[in-house]
N, C-alpha and C. Protein backbone atom coordinates (compact mmCIF):
# COMPACT_ATOMS: atom_id res chain seq x y z
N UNK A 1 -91.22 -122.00 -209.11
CA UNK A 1 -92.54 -122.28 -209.62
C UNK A 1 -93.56 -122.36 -208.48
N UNK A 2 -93.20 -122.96 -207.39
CA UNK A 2 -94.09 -123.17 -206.41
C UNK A 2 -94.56 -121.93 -205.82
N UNK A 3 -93.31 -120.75 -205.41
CA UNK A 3 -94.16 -119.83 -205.02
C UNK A 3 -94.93 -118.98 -206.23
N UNK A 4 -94.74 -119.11 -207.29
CA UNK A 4 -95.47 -118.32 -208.13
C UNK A 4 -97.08 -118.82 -208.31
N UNK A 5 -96.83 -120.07 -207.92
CA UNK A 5 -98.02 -120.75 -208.24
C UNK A 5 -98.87 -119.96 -206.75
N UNK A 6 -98.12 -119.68 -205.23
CA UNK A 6 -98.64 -119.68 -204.27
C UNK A 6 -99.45 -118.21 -204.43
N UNK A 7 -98.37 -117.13 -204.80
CA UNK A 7 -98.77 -116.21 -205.31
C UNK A 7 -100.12 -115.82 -206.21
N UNK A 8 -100.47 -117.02 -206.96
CA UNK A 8 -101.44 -116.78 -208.05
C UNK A 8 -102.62 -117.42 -207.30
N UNK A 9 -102.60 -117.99 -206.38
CA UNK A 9 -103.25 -118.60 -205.77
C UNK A 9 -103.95 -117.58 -204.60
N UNK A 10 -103.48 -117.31 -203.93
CA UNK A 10 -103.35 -116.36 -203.15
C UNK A 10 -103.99 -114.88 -203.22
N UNK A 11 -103.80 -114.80 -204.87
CA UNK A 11 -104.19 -113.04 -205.20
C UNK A 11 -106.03 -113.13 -206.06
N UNK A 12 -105.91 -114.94 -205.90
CA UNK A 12 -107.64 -115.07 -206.69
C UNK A 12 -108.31 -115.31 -205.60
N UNK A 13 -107.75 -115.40 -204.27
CA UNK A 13 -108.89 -116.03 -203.12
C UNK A 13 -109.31 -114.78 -202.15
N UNK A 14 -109.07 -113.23 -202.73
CA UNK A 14 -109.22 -112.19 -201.66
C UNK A 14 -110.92 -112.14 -201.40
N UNK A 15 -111.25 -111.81 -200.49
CA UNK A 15 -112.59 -111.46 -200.01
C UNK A 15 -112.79 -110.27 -200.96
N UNK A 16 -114.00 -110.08 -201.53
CA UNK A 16 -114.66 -108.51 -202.20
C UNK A 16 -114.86 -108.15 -200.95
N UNK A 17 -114.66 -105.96 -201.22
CA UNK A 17 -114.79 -106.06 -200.25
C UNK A 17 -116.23 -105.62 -200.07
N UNK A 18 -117.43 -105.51 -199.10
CA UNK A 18 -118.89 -105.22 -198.63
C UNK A 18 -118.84 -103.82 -197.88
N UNK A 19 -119.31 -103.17 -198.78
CA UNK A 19 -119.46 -101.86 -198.10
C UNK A 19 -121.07 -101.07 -197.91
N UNK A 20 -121.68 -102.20 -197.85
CA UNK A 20 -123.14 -102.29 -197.57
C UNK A 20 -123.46 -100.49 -196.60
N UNK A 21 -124.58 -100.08 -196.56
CA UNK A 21 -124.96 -99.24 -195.65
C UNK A 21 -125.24 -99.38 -194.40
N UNK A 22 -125.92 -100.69 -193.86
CA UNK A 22 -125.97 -101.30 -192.92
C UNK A 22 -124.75 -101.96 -191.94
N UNK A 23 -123.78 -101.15 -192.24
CA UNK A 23 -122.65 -101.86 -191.42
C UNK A 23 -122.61 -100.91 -190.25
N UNK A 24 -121.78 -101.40 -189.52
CA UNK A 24 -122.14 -100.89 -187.92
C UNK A 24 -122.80 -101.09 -186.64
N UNK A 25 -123.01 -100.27 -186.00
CA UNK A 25 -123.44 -100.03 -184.70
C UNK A 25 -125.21 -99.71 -184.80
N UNK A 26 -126.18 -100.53 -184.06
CA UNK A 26 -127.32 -100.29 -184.17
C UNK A 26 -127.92 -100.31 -183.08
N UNK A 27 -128.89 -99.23 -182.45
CA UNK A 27 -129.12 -99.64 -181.06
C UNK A 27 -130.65 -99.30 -180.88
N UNK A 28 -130.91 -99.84 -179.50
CA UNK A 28 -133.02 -99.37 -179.57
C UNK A 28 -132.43 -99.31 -177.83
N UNK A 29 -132.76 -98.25 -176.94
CA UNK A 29 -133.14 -97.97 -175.79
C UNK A 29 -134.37 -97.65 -175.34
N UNK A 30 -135.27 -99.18 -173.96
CA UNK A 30 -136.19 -98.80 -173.83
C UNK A 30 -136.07 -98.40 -172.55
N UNK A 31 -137.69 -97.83 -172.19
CA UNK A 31 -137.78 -97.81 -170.75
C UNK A 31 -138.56 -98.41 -169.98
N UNK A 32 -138.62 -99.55 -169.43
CA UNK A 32 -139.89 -100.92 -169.61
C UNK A 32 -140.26 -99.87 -167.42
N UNK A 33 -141.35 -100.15 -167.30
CA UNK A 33 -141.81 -99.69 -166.19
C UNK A 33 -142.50 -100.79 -165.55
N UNK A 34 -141.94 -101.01 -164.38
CA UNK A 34 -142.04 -101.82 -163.26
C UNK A 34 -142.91 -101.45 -161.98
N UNK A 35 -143.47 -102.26 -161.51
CA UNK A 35 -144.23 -101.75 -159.93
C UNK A 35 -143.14 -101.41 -159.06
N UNK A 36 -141.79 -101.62 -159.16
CA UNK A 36 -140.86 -101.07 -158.13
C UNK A 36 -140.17 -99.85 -158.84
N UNK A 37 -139.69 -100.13 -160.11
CA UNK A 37 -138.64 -99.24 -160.41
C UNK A 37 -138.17 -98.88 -161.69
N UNK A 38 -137.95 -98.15 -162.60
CA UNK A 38 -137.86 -98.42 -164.31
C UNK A 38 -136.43 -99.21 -164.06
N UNK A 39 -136.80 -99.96 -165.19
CA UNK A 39 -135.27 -100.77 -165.60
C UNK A 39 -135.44 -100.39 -167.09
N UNK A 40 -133.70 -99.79 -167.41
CA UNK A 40 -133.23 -99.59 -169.18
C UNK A 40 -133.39 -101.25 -169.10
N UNK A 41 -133.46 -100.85 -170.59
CA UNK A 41 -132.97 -102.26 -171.60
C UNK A 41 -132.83 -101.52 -172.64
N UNK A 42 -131.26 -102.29 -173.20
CA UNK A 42 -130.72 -101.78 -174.10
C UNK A 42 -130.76 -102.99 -175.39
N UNK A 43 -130.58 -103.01 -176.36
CA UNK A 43 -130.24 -103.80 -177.60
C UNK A 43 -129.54 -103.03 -178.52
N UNK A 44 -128.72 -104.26 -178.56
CA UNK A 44 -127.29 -103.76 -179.83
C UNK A 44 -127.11 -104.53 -180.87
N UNK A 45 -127.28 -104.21 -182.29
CA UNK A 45 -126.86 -105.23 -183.16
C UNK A 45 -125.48 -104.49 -184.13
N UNK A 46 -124.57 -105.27 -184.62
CA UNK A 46 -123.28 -105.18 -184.50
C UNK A 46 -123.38 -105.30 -185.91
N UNK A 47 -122.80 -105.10 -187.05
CA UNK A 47 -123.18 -105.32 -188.56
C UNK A 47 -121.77 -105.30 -188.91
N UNK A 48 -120.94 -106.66 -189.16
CA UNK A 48 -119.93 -106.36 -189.94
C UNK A 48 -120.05 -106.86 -192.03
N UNK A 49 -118.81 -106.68 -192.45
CA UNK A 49 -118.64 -106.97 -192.96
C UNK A 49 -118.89 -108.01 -194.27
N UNK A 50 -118.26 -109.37 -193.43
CA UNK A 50 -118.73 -110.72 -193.35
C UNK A 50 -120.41 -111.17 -193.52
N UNK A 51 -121.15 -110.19 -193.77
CA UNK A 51 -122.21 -111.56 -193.27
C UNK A 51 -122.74 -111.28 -192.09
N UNK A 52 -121.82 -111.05 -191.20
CA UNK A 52 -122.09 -111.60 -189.81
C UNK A 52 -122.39 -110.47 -189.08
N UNK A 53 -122.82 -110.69 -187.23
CA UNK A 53 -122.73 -109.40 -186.74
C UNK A 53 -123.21 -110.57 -185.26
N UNK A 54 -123.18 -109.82 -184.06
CA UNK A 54 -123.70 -109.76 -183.11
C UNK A 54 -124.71 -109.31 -182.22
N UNK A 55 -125.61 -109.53 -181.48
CA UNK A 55 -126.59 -108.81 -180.52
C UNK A 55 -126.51 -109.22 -179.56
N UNK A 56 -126.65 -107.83 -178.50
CA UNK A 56 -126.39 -107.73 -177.20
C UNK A 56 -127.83 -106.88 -177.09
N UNK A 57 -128.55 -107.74 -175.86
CA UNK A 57 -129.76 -107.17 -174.52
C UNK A 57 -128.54 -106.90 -173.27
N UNK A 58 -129.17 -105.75 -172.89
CA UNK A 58 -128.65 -105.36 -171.34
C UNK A 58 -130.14 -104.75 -170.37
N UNK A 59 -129.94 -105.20 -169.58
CA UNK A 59 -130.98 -104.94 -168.30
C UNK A 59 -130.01 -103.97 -167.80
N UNK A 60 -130.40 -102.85 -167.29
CA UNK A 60 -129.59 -101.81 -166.58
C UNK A 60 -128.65 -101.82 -167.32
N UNK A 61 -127.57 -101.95 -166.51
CA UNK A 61 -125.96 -101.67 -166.72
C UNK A 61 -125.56 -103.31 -167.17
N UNK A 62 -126.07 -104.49 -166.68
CA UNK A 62 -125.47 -105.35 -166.84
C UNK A 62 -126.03 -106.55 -168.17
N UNK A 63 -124.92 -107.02 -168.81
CA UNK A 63 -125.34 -107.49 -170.46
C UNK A 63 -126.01 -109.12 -170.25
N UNK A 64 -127.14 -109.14 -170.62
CA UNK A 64 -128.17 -109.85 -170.24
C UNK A 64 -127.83 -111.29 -171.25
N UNK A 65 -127.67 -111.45 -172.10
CA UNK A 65 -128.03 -112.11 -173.69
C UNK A 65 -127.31 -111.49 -174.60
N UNK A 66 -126.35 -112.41 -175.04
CA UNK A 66 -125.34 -111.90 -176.30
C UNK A 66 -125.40 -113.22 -177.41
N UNK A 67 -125.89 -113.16 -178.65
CA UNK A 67 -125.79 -114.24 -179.50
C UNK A 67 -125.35 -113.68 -181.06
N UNK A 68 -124.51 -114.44 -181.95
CA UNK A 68 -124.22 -114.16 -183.29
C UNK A 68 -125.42 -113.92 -183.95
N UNK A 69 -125.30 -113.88 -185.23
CA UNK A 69 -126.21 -113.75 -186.29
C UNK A 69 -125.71 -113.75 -187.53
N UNK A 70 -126.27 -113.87 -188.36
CA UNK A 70 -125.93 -113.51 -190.03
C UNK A 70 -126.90 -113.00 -190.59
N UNK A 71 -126.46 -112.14 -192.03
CA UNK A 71 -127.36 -111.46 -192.23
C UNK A 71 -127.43 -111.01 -193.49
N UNK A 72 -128.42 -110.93 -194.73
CA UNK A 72 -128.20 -110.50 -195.97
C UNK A 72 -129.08 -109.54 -196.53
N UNK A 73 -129.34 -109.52 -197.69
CA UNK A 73 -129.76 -108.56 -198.11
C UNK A 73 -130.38 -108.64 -199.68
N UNK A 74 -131.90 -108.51 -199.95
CA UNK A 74 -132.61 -109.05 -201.18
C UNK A 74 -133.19 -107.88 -201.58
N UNK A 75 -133.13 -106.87 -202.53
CA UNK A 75 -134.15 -105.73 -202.80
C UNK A 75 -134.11 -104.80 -201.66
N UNK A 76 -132.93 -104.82 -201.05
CA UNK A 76 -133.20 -103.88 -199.49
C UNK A 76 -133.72 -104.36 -198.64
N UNK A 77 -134.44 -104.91 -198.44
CA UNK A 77 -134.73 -106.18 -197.38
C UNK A 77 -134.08 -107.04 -196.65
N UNK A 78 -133.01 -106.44 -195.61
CA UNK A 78 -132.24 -107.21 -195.01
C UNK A 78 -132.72 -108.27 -193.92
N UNK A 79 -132.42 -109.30 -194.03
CA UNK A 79 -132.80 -110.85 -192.85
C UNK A 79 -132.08 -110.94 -191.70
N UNK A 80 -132.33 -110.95 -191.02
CA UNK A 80 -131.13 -111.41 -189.49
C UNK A 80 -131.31 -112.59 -189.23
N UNK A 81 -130.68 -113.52 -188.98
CA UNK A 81 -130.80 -114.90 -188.80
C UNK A 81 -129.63 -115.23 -187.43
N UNK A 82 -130.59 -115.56 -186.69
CA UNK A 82 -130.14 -115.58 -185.37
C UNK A 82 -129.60 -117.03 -184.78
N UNK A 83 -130.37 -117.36 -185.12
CA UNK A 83 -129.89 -119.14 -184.94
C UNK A 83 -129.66 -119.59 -183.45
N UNK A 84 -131.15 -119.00 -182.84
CA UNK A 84 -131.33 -119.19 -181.25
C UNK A 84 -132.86 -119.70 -181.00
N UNK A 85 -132.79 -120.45 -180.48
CA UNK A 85 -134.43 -120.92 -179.98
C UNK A 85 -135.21 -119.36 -179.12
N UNK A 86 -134.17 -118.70 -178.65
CA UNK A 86 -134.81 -117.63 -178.02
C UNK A 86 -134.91 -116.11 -178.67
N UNK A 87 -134.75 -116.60 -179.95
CA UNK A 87 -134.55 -114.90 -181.03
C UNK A 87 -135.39 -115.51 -182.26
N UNK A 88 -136.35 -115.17 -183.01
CA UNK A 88 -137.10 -115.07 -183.98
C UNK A 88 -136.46 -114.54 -185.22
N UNK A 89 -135.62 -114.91 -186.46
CA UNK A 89 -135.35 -114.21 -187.57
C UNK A 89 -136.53 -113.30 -187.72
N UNK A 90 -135.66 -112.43 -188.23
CA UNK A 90 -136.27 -111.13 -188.44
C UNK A 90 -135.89 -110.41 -189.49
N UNK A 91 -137.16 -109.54 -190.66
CA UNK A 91 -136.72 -108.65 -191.83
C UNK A 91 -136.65 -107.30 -191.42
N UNK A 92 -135.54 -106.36 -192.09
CA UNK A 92 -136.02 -104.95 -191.94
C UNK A 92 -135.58 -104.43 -192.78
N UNK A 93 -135.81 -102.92 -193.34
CA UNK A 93 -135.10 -102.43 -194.23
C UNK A 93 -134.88 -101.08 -193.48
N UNK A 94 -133.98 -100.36 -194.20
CA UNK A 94 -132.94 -99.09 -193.87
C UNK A 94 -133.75 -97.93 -194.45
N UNK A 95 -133.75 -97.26 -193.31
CA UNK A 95 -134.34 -95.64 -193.78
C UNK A 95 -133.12 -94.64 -193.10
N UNK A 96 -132.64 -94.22 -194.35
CA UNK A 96 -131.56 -93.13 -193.95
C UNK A 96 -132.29 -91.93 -194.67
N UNK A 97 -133.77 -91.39 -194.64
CA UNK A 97 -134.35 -90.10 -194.77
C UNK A 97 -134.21 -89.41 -193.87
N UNK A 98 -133.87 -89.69 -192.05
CA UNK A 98 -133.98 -88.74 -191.62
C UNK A 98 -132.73 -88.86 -190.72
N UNK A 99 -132.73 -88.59 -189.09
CA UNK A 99 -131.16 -88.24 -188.71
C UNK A 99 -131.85 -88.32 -187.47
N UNK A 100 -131.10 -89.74 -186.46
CA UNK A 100 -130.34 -90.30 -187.18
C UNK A 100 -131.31 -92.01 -187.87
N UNK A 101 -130.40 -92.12 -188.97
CA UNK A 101 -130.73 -93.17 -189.96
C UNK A 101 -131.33 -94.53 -188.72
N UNK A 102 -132.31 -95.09 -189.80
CA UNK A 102 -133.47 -96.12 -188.56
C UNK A 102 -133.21 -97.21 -189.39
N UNK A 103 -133.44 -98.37 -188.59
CA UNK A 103 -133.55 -99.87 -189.19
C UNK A 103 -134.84 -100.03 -188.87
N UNK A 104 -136.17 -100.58 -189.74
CA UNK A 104 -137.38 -100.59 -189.79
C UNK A 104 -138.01 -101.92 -189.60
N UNK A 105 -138.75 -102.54 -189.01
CA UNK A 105 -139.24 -103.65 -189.14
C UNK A 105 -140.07 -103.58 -190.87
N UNK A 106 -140.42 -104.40 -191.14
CA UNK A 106 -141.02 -104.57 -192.75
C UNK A 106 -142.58 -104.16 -192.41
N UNK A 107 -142.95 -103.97 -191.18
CA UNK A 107 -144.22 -104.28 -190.71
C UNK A 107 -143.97 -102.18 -190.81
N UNK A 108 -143.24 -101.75 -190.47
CA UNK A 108 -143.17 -99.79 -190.38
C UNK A 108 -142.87 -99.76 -189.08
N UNK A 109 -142.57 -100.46 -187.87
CA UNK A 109 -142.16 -100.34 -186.26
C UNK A 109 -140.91 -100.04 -186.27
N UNK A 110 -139.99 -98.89 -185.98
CA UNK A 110 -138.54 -98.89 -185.76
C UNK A 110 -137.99 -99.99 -184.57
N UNK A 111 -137.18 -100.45 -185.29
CA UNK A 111 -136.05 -101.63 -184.28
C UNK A 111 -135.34 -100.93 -183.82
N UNK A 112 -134.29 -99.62 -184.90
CA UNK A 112 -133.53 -99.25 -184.15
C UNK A 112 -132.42 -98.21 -184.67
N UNK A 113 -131.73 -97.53 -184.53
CA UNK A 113 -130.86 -96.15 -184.97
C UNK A 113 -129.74 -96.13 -184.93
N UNK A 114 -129.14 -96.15 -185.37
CA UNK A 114 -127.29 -95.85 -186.06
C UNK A 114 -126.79 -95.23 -184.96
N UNK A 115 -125.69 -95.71 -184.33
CA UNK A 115 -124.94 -94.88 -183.18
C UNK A 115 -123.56 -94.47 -184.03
């Protein structure tokens, strides 16, 4: 009885699974210009599954600022919620009209493009 019970237990607690469009790899490369020298800066936001995802800033080559996030989704209007005194939640929605596919600020400014 017990394992049947564990079994029944077990087969009602699976995760659905999220196969959102927004999952993945998202990136914005700038080229910020300096009185000495250009320095890249890179930004990465990470889109899993879960909810959740990650962002990474890199100065040059080396990774500057890495913090979690969570993130959902209302009418296409996805939220990032950063949960850092030094990152601002932020809305955007998904434009996959052209190639490659852009994440949009709500304001029309691209954040950033599907790797």
């Amino acid at each position: 009885m017990a394992i049947l019970a564990i079994i029944t237990v077990s087969n009602c607690t699976q995760i659905p699974e999220n196969n959102d469009p927004i999952l993945g790899i998202w990136s914005i490369a700038n080229l910020e210009t300096s009185v000495s020298e250009d320095v890249p800066e890179r930004q990465e936001w990470i889109f899993n599954d879960a909810f959740l995802g990650r962002y990474h800033q890199y100065m040059g080559n080396q990774l500057n600022f890495v913090t979690d996030f969570k993130w959902n989704v209302n009418n296409g209007i996805y939220t990032i919620d950063y949960n850092v005194e030094e990152l601002q939640d932020i809305q955007v929605i998904m434009n996959a009209n052209g190639e490659p596919e852009q994440l949009e600020l709500v304001s029309g400014e691209t954040l950033a493009v599907r790797e």
